[in-house]
Structure formats: C-alpha cells, structure tokens
Protein backbone atom coordinates (compact mmCIF):
# COMPACT_ATOMS: atom_id res chain seq x y z
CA UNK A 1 -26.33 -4.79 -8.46
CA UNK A 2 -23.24 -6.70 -8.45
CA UNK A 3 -23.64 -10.58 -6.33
CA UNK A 4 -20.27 -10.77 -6.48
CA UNK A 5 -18.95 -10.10 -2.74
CA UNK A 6 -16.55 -7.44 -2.46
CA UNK A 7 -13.10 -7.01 -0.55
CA UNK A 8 -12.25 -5.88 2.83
CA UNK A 9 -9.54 -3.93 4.14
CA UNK A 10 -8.90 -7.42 6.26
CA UNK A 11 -8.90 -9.24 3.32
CA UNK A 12 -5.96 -7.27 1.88
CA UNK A 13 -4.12 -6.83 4.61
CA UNK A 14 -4.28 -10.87 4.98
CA UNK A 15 -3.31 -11.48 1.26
CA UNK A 16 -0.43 -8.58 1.53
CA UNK A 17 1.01 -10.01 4.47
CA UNK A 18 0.75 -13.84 3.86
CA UNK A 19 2.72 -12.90 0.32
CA UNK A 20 4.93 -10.87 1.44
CA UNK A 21 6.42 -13.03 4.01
CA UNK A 22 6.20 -16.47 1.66
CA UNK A 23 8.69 -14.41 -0.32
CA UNK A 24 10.61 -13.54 2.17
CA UNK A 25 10.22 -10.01 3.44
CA UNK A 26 9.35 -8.84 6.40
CA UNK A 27 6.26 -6.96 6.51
CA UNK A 28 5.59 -4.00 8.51
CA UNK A 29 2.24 -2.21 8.97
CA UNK A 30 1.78 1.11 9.72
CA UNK A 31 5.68 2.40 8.66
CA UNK A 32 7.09 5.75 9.67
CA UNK A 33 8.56 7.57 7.03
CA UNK A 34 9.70 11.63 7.86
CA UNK A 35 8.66 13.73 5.01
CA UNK A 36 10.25 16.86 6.77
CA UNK A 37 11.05 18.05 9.93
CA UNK A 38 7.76 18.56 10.81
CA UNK A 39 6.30 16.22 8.99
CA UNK A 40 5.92 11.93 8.97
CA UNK A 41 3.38 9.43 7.47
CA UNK A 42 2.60 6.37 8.52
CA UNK A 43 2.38 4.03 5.47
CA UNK A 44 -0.53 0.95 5.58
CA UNK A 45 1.55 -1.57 5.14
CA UNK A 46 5.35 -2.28 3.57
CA UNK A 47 7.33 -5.55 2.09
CA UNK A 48 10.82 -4.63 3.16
CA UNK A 49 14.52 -5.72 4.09
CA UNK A 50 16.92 -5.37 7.35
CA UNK A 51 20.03 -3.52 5.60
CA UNK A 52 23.33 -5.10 4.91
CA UNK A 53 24.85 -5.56 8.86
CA UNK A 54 21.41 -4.42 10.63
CA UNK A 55 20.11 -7.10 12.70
CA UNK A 56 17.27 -7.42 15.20
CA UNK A 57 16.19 -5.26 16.81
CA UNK A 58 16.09 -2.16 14.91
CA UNK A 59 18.57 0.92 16.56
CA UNK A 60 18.31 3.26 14.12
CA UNK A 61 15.79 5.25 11.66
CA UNK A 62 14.05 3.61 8.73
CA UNK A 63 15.71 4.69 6.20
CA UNK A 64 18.75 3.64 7.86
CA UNK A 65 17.56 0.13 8.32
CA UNK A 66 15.65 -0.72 5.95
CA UNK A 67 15.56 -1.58 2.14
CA UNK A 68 11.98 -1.41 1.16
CA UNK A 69 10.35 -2.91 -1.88
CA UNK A 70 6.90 -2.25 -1.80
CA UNK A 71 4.13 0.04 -0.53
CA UNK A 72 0.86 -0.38 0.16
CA UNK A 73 -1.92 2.27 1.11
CA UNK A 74 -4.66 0.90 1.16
CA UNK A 75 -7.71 2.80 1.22
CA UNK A 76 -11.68 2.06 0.14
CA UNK A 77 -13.12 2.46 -3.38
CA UNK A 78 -14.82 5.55 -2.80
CA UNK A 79 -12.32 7.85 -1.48
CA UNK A 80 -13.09 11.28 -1.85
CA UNK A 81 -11.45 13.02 -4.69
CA UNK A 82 -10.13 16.34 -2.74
CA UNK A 83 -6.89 18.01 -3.86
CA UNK A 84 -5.30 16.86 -0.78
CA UNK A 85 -6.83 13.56 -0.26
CA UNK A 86 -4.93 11.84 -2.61
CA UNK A 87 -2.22 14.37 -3.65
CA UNK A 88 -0.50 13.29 0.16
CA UNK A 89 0.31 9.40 -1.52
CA UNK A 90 1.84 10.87 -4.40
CA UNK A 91 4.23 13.02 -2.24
CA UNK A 92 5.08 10.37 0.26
CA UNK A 93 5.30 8.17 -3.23
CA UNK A 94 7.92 10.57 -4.66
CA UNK A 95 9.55 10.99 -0.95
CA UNK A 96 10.18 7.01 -1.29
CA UNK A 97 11.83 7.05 -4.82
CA UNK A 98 14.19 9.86 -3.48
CA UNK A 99 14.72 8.27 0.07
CA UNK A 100 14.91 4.29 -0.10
CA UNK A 101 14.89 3.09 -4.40
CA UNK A 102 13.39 3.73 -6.97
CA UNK A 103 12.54 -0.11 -7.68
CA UNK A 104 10.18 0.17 -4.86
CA UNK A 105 6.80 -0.90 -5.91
CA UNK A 106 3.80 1.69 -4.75
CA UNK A 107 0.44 1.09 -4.51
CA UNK A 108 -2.77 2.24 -3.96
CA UNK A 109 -4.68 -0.96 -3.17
CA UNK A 110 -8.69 -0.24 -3.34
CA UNK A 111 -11.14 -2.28 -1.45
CA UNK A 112 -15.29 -2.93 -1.80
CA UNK A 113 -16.51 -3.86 1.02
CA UNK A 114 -16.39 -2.32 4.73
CA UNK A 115 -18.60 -4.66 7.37
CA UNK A 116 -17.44 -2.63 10.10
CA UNK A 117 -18.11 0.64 8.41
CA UNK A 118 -21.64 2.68 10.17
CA UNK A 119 -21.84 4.56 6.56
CA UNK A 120 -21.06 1.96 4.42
CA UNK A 121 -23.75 0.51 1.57
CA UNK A 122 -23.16 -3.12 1.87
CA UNK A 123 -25.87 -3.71 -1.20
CA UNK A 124 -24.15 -0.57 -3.71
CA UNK A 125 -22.34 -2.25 -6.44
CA UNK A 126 -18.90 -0.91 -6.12
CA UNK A 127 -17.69 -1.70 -9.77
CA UNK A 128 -18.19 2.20 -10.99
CA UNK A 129 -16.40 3.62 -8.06
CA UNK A 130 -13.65 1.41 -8.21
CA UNK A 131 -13.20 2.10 -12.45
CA UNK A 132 -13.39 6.06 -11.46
CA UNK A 133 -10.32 5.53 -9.61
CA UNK A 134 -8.17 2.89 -10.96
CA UNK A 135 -7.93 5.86 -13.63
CA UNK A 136 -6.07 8.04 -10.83
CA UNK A 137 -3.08 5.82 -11.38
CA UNK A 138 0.06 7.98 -12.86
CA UNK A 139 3.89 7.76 -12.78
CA UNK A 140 3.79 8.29 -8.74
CA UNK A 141 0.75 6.29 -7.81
CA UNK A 142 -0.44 2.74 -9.13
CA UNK A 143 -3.92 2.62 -8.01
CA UNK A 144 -4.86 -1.05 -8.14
CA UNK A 145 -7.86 -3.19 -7.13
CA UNK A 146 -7.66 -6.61 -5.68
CA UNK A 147 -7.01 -8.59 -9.31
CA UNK A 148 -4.88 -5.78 -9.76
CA UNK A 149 -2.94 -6.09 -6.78
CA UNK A 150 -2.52 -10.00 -7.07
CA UNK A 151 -1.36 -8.99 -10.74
CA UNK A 152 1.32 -6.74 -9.71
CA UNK A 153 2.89 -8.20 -7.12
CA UNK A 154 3.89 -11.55 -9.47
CA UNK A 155 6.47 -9.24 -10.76
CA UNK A 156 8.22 -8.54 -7.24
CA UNK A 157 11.02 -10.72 -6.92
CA UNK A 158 11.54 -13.27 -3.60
CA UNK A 159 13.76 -11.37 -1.20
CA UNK A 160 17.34 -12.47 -0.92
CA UNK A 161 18.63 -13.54 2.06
C-alpha cells in the first residue's frame, strides 16, 4: 500500500485554476460546448481568451467569444472502461480541434483520492489504476496524472493581453 497521499478532484481544480489565471487566462469551469443540435457538453474546466473586440460580459456563443487553450476533464483514476465512457472526451476532443484551434491543449487529468466519495477505498493504493489508464492517452486524448499535468502545462504559453 502506497503512504503517499493521493489527489483530489479539489486539489486539481485549485492547481488548474491558480495557474491558469497567474498566466493570464481566464478560467471557466463547467464550459458549454454544442456538439450538435441536440447535443452539448459541459467541459470540467477551460484556460481560455475573450476574442479580439469581445468584452465583458459575454453576448454571444462560445465559440464566438472565446479563444480557448486548454481543456481539462477531470475525472478519478478508476473510471470505468465502457465504450462510451471515455469514447464521449475523444469526440468533444475532436469537436474542439474542428471548432476553436487546434493548439488547444486537452486533457484528461486523473485524480487518487475522493474524501467525499461513499464508495471510495481511501487505504487502495491507486498507482495500478492510474498506470492502466495513463495508457488510454492517443492523438485525441492526453490522459495525464497530477506530475503529468504540472508537466504539461509548462509548455502552455502566458496569455497575451
């Protein structure tokens, strides 16, 4: 068993946020995008930009107004592997390369530890679920723990203002 203590879904959302905005973005949680006309997902968490001429507050629809540059689902290490558990982030992954850029970072972000979870084994060493699924990772999906995470995002550049 692992002593190590593992990471919350708190603890990334605090880390995502408090780097995204000390480089500048603004960061929006729980971000519509429309898939079809049917269909929209809310994505965890996004780093993004107001478009050239959009200011405060926002009139329009996302894609409209706003530039984004990275998102995050974040979701715990032992998510089920179903075919449509995690096929749905690599289609809302693809829809976001076609829709807003291509040099939008996506990510998977994994955590280990869920206080507030009834079902949750607070003494299971994580380590093996969380290898079993960093290997999910593929040309639409980065699936990333929390070193990976922190790793990643050193590449994203400060947003321009």
């Amino acid at each position: 068993m692992s002593t190590q203590p593992g990471i919350t879904k708190n603890d990334l959302y605090a880390y995502l946020i408090k780097e995204g905005v000390g480089r500048g973005y603004e960061v929006i949680p729980e971000f519509v995008v429309k898939l079809s006309n049917r269909k929209s997902r809310k994505l965890d968490l996004v780093w993004a930009r107001r478009k050239s001429g959009k200011q405060w507050p926002q009139v329009d629809i996302n894609p409209k107004h706003w530039d984004l540059r990275a998102v995050f689902e974040i979701e715990g290490c032992n998510i089920r592997k179903l075919p449509n558990e995690f096929r749905r982030h690599r289609k809302t992954f693809r829809y976001i390369s076609e829709k807003y850029s291509l040099r939008t970072d996506k990510f998977v972000v994994l955590y280990t530890a869920a206080f507030d979870r009834k079902h949750w084994n607070k003494k299971l060493d994580r380590s093996s679920e969380v290898t079993k699924r960093l290997k999910w990772s593929d040309k639409h999906v980065d699936v990333v723990d929390f070193q990976g995470v922190k790793t990643a995002i050193k590449s994203i550049e400060r947003a321009g203002r």
